[in-house]
Protein backbone atom coordinates (compact mmCIF):
# COMPACT_ATOMS: atom_id res chain seq x y z
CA UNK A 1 140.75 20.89 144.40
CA UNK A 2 141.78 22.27 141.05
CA UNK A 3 142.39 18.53 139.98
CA UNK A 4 139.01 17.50 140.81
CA UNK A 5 137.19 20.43 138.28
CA UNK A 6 139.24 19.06 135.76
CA UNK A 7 138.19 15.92 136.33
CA UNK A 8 134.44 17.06 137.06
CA UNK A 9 134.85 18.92 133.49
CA UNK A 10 136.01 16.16 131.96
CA UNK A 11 133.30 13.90 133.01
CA UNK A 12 130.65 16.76 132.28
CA UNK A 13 132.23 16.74 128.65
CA UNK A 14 132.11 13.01 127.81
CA UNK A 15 128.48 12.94 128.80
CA UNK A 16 127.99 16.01 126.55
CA UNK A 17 129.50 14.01 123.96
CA UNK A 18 127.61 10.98 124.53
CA UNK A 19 124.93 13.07 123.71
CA UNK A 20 125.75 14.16 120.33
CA UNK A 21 126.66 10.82 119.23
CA UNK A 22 125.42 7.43 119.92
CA UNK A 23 127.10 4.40 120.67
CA UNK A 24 126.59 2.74 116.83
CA UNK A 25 128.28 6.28 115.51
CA UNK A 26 131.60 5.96 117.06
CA UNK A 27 131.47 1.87 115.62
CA UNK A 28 129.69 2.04 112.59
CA UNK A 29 130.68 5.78 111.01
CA UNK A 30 134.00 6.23 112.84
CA UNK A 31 135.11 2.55 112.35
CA UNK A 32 136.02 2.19 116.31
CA UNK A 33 135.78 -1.10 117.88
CA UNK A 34 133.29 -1.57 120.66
CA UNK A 35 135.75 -1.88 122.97
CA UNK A 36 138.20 1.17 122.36
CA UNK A 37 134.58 3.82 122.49
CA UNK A 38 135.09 4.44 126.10
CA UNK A 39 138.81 5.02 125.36
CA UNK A 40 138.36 7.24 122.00
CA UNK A 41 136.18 9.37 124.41
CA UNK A 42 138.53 10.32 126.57
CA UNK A 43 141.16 10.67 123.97
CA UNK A 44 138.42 13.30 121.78
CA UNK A 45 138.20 15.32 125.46
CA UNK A 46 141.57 15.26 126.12
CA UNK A 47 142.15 17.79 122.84
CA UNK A 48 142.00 20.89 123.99
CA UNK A 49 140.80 22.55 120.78
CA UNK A 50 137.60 19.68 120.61
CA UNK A 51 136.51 20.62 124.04
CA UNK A 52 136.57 24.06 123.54
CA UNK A 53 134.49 23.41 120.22
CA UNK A 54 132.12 21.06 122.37
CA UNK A 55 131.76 23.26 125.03
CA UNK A 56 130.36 26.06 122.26
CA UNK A 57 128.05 23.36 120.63
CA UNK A 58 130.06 24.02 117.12
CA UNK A 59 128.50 20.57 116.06
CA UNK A 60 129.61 21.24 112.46
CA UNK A 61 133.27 21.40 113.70
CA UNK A 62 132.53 19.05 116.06
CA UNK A 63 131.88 16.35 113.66
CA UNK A 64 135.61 17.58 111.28
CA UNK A 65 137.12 17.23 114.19
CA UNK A 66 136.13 13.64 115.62
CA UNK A 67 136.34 12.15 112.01
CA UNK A 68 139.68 13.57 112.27
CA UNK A 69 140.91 12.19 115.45
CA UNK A 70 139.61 9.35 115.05
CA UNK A 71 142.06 8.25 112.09
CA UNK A 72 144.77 9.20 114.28
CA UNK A 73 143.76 7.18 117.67
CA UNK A 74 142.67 4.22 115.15
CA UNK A 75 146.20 4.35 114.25
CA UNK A 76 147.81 4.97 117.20
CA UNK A 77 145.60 1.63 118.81
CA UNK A 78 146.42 -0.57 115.56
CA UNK A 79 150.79 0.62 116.47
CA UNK A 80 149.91 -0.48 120.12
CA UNK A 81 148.18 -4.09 118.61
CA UNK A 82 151.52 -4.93 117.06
């Protein structure tokens, strides 16, 4: 049971997120491929310290933090292209 509110909460977040920022955002400020959005998502969740920061609608942090994390998965997807 306490897997499935942690996935629930998950789910809940990404939508949240999908909110705040549109698809064009993640590909056109962020410099994500169309195809790795879905992924960055769930990699931007998965931080503890961004979810906590969604879930309190910090929106200034909020956007620090994903231009932050997205140089990191951007370079952890161009290691796993190689």
């Amino acid at each position: 049971m306490k897997k499935q509110i942690v996935a629930e909460k998950k789910g809940s977040n990404i939508e949240k997120l999908s909110g705040y920022y549109s698809e064009s955002f993640y590909v056109n400020e962020l410099g994500i491929c169309t195809q790795y959005v879905s992924g960055f998502k769930v990699y931007v969740i998965e931080n503890n310290t961004f979810a906590k920061e969604l879930e309190k609608g910090e929106t200034a942090m909020l956007r620090f933090m994903i231009i932050d994390l997205a140089n990191k998965y951007k370079q952890n997807i161009s290691c796993e292209d190689k």
